[in-house]
PDB file of N, CA and C in Angstrom:
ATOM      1  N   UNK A   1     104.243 108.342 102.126  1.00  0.00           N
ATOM      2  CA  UNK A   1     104.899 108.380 100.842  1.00  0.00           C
ATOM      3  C   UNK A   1     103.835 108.578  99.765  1.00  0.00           C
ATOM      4  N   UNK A   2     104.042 109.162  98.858  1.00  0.00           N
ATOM      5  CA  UNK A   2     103.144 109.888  97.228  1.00  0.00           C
ATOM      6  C   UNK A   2     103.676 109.258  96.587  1.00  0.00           C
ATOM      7  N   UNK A   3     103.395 108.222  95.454  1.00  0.00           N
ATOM      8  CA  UNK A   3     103.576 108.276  94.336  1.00  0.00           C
ATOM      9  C   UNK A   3     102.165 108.724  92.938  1.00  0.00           C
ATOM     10  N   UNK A   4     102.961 108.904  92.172  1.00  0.00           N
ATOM     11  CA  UNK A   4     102.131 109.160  90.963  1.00  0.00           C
ATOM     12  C   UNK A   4     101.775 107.980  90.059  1.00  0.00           C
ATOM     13  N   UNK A   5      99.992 107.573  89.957  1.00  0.00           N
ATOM     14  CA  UNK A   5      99.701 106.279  89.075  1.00  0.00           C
ATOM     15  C   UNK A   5      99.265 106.397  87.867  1.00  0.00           C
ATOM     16  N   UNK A   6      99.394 105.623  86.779  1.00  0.00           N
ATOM     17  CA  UNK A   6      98.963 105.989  85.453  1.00  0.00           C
ATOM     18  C   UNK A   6      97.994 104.719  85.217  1.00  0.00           C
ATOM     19  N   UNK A   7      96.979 104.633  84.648  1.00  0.00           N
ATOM     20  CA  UNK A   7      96.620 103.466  84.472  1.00  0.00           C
ATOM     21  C   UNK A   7      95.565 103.366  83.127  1.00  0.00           C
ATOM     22  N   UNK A   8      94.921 103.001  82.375  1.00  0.00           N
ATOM     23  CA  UNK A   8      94.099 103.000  81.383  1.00  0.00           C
ATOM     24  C   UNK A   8      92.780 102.877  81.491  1.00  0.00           C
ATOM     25  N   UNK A   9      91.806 103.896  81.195  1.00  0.00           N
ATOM     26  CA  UNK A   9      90.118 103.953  81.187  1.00  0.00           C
ATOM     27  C   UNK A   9      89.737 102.857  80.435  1.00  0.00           C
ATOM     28  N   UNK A  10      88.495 102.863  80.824  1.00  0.00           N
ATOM     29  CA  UNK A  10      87.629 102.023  79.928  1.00  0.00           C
ATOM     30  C   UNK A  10      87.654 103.113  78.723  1.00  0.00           C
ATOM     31  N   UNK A  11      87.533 104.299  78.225  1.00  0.00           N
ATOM     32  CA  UNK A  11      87.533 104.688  76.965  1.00  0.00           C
ATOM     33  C   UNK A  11      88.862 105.044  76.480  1.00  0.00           C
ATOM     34  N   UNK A  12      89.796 103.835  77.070  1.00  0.00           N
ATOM     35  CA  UNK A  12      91.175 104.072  76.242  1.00  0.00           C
ATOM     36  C   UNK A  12      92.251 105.153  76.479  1.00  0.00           C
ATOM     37  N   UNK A  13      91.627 106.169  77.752  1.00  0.00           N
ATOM     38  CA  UNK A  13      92.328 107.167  77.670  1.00  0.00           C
ATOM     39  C   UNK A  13      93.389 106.736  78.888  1.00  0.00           C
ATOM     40  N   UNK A  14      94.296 107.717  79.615  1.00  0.00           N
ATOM     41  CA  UNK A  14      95.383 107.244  80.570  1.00  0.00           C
ATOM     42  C   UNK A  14      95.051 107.815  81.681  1.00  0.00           C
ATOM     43  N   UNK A  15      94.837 107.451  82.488  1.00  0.00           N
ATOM     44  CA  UNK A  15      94.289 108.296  83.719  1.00  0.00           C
ATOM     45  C   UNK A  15      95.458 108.369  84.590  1.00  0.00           C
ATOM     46  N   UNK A  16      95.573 109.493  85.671  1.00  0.00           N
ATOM     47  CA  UNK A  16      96.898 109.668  86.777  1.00  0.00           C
ATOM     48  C   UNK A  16      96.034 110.184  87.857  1.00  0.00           C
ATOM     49  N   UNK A  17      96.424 109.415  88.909  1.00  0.00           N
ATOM     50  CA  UNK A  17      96.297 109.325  90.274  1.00  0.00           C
ATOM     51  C   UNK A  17      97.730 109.885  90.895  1.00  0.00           C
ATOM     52  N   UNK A  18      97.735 110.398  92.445  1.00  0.00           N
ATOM     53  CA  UNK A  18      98.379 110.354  92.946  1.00  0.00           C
ATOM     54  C   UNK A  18      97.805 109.895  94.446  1.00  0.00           C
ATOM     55  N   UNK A  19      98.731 108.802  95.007  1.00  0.00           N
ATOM     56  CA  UNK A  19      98.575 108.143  95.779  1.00  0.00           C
ATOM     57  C   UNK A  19      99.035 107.911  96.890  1.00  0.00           C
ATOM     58  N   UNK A  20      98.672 108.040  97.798  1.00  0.00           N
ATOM     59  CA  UNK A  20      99.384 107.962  99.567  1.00  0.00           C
ATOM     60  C   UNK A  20      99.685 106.753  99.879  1.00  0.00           C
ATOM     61  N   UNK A  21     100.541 106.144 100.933  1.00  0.00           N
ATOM     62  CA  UNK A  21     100.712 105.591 100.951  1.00  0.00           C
ATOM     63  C   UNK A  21     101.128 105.345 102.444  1.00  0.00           C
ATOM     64  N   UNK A  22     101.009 104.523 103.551  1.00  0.00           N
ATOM     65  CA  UNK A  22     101.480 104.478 104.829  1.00  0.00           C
ATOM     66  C   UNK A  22     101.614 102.935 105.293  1.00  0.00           C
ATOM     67  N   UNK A  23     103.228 102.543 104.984  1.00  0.00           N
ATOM     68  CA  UNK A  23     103.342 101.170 105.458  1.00  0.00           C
ATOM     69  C   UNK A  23     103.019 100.965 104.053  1.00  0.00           C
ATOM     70  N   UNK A  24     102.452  99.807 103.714  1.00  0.00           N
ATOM     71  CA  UNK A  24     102.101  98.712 102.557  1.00  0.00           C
ATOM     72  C   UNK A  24     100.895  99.391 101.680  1.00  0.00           C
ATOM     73  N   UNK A  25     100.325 100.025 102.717  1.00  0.00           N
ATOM     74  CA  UNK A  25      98.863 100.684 102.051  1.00  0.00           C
ATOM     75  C   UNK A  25      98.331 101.538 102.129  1.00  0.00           C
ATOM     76  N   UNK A  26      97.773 101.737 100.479  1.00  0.00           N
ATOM     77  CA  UNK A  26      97.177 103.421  99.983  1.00  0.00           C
ATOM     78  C   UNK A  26      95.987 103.507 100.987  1.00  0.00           C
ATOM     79  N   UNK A  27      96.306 105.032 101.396  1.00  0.00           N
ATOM     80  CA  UNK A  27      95.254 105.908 102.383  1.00  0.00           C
ATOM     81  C   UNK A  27      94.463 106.467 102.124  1.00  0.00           C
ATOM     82  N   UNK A  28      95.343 107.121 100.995  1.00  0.00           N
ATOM     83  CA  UNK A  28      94.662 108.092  99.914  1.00  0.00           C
ATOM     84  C   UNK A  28      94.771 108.277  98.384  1.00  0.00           C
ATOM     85  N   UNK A  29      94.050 108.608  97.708  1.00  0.00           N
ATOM     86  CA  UNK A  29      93.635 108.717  96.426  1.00  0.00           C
ATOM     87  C   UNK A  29      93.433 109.836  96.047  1.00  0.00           C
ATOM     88  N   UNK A  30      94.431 111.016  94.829  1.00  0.00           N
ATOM     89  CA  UNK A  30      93.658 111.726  94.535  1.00  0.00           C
ATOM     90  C   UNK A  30      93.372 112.086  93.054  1.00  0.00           C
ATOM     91  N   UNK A  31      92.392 111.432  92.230  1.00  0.00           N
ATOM     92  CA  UNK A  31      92.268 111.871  90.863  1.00  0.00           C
ATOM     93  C   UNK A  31      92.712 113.326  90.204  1.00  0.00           C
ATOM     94  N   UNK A  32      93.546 112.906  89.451  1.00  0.00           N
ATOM     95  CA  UNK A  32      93.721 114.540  88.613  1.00  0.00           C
ATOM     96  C   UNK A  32      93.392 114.118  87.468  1.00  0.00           C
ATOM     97  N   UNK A  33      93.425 113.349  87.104  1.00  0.00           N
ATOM     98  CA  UNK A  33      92.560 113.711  85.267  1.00  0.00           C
ATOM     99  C   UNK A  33      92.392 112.327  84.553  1.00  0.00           C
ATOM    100  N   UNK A  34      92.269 112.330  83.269  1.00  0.00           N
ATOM    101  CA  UNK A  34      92.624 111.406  82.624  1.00  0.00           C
ATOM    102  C   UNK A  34      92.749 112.431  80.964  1.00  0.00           C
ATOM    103  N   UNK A  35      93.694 111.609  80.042  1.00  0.00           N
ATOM    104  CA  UNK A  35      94.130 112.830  78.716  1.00  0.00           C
ATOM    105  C   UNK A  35      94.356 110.959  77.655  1.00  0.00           C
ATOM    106  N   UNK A  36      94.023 112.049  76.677  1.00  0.00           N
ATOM    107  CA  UNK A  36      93.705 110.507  75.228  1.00  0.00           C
ATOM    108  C   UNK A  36      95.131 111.033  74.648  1.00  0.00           C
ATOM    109  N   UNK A  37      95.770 111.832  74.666  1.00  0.00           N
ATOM    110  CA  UNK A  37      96.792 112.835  73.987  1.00  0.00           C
ATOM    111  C   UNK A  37      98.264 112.570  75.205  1.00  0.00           C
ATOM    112  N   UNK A  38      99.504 112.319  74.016  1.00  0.00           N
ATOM    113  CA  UNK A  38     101.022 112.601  74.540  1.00  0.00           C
ATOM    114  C   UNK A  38     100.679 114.488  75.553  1.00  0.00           C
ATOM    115  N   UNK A  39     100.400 115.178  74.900  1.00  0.00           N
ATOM    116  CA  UNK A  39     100.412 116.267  75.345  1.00  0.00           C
ATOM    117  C   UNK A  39      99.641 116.505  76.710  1.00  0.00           C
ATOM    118  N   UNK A  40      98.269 115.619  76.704  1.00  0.00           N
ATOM    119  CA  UNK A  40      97.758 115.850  77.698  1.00  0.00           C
ATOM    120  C   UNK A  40      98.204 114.907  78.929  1.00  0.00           C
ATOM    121  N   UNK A  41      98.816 113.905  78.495  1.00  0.00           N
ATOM    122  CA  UNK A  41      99.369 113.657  79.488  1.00  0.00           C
ATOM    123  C   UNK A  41     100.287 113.630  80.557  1.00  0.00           C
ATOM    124  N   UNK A  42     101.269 114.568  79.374  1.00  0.00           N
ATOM    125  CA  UNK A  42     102.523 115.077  80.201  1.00  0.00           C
ATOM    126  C   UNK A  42     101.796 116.386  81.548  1.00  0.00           C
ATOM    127  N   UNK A  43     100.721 117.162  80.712  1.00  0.00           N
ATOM    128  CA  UNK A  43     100.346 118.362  81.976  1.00  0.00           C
ATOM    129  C   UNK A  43      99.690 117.715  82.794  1.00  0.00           C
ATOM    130  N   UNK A  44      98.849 116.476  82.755  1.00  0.00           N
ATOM    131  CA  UNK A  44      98.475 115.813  83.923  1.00  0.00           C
ATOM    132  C   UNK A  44      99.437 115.314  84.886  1.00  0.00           C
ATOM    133  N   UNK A  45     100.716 114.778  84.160  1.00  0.00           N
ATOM    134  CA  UNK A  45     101.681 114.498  85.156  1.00  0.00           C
ATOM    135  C   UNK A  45     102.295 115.358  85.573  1.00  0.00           C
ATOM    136  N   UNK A  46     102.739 116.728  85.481  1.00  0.00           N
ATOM    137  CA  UNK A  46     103.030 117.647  85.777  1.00  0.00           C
ATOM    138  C   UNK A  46     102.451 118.216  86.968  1.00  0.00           C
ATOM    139  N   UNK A  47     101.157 118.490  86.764  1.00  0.00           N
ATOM    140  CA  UNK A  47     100.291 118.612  87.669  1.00  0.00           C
ATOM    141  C   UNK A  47     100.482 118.038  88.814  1.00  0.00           C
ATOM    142  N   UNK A  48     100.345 116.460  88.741  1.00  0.00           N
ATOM    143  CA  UNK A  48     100.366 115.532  90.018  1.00  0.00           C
ATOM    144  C   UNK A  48     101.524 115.708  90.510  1.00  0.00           C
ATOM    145  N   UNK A  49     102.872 116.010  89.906  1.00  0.00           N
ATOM    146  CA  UNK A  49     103.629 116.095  90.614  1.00  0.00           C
ATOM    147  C   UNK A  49     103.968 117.708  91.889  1.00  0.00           C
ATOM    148  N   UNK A  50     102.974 118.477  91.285  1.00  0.00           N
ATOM    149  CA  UNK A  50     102.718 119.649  91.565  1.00  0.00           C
ATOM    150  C   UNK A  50     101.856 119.410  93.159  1.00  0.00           C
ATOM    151  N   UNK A  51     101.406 118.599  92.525  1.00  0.00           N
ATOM    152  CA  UNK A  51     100.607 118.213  94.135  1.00  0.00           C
ATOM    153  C   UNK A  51     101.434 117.538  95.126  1.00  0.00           C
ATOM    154  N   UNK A  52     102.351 116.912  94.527  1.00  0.00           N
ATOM    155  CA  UNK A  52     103.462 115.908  95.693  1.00  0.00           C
ATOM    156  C   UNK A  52     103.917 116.851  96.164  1.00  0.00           C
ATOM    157  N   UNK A  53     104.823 118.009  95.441  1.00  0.00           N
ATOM    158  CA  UNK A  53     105.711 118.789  95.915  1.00  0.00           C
ATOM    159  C   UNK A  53     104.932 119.930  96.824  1.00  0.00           C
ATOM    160  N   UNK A  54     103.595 119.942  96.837  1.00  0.00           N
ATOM    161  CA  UNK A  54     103.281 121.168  97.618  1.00  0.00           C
ATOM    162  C   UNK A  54     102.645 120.549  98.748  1.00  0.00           C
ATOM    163  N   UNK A  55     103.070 119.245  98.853  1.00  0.00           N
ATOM    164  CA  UNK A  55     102.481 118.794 100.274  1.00  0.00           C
ATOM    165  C   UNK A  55     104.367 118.861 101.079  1.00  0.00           C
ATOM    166  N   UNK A  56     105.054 118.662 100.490  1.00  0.00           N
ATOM    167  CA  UNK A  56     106.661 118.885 100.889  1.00  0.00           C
ATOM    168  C   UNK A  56     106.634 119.762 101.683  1.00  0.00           C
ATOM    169  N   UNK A  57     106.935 119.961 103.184  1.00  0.00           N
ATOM    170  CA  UNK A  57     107.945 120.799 103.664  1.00  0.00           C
ATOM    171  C   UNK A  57     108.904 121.177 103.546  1.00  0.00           C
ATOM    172  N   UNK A  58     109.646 122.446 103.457  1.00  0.00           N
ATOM    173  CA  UNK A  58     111.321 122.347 102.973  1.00  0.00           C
ATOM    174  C   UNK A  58     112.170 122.008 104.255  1.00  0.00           C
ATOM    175  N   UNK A  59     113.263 121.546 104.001  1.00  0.00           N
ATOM    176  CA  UNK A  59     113.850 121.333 105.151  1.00  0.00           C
ATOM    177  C   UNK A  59     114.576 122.500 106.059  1.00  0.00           C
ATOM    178  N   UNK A  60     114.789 123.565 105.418  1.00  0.00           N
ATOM    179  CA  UNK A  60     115.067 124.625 105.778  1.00  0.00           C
ATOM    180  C   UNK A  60     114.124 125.996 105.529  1.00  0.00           C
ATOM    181  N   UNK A  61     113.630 126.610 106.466  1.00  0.00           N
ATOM    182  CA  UNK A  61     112.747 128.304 106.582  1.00  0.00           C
ATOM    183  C   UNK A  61     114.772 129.319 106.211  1.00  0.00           C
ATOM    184  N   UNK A  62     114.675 129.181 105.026  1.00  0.00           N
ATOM    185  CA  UNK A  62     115.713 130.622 104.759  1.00  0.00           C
ATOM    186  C   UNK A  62     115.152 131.880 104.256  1.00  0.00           C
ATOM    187  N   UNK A  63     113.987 132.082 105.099  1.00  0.00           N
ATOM    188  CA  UNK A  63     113.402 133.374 105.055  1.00  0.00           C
ATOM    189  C   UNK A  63     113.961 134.598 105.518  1.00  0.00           C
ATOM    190  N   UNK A  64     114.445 134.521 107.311  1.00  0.00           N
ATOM    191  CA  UNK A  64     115.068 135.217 107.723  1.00  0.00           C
ATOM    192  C   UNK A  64     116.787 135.455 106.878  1.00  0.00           C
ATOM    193  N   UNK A  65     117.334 134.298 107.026  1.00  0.00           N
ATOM    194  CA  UNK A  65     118.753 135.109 106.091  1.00  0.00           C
ATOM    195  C   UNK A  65     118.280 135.710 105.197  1.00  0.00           C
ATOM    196  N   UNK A  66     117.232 135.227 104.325  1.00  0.00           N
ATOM    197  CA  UNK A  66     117.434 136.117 103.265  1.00  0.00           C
ATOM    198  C   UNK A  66     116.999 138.034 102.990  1.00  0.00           C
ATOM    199  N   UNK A  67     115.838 137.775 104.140  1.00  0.00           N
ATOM    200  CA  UNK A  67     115.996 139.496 104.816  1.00  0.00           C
ATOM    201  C   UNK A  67     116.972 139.918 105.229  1.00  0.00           C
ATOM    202  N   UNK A  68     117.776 139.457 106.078  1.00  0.00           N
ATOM    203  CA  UNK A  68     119.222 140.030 106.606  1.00  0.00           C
ATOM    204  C   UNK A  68     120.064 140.254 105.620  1.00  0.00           C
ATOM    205  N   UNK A  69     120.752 139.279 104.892  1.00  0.00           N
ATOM    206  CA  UNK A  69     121.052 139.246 103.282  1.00  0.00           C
ATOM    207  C   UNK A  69     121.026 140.802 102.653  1.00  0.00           C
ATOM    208  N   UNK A  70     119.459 141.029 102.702  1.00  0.00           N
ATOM    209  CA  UNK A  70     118.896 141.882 101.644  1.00  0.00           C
ATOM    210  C   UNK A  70     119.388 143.313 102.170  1.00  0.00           C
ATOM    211  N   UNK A  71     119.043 143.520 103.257  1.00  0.00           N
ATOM    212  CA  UNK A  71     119.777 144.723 104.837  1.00  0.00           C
ATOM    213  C   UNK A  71     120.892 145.289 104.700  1.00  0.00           C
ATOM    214  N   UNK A  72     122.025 144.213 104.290  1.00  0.00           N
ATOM    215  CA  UNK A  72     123.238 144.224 104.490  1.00  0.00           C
ATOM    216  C   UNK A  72     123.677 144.790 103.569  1.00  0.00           C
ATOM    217  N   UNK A  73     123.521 143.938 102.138  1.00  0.00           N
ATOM    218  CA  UNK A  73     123.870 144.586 100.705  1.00  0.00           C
ATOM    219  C   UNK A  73     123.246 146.204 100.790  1.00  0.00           C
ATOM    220  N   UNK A  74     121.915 146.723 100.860  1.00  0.00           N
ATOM    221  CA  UNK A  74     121.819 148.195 100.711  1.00  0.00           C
ATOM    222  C   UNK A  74     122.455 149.247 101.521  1.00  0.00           C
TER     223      UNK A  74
END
């Protein structure tokens, strides 16, 4: 399991982690930034969540229908 952590620097700014997790306890750690700014913190969280979702498998490959799909209509 990933979640995304926010937590506060020593120079005040907000730092975000995203964090693994297996059973009770973090495995892994991975720093994406830290931002002093509303603005910068939303693209840091953005980001991290960018990283959750591209560790996601989809549950479905609809690669093939969608070639067949494409076949059919022309």
């Amino acid at each position: 399991m990933a979640y995304i952590r926010k937590f506060k620097t020593t120079s005040g700014a907000t730092g975000v982690q995203v964090c693994y997790k297996e059973g009770s306890k973090v495995v892994k750690t991975v720093h994406v930034g830290s931002a002093s700014s509303e603005v910068g913190l939303a693209k840091l969280l953005r980001k991290a969540q960018g990283i959750i979702d591209g560790n996601n498998k989809p549950l479905f490959n609809l690669d093939k229908f969608n070639i067949k799909q494409e076949k059919e209509s022309s």
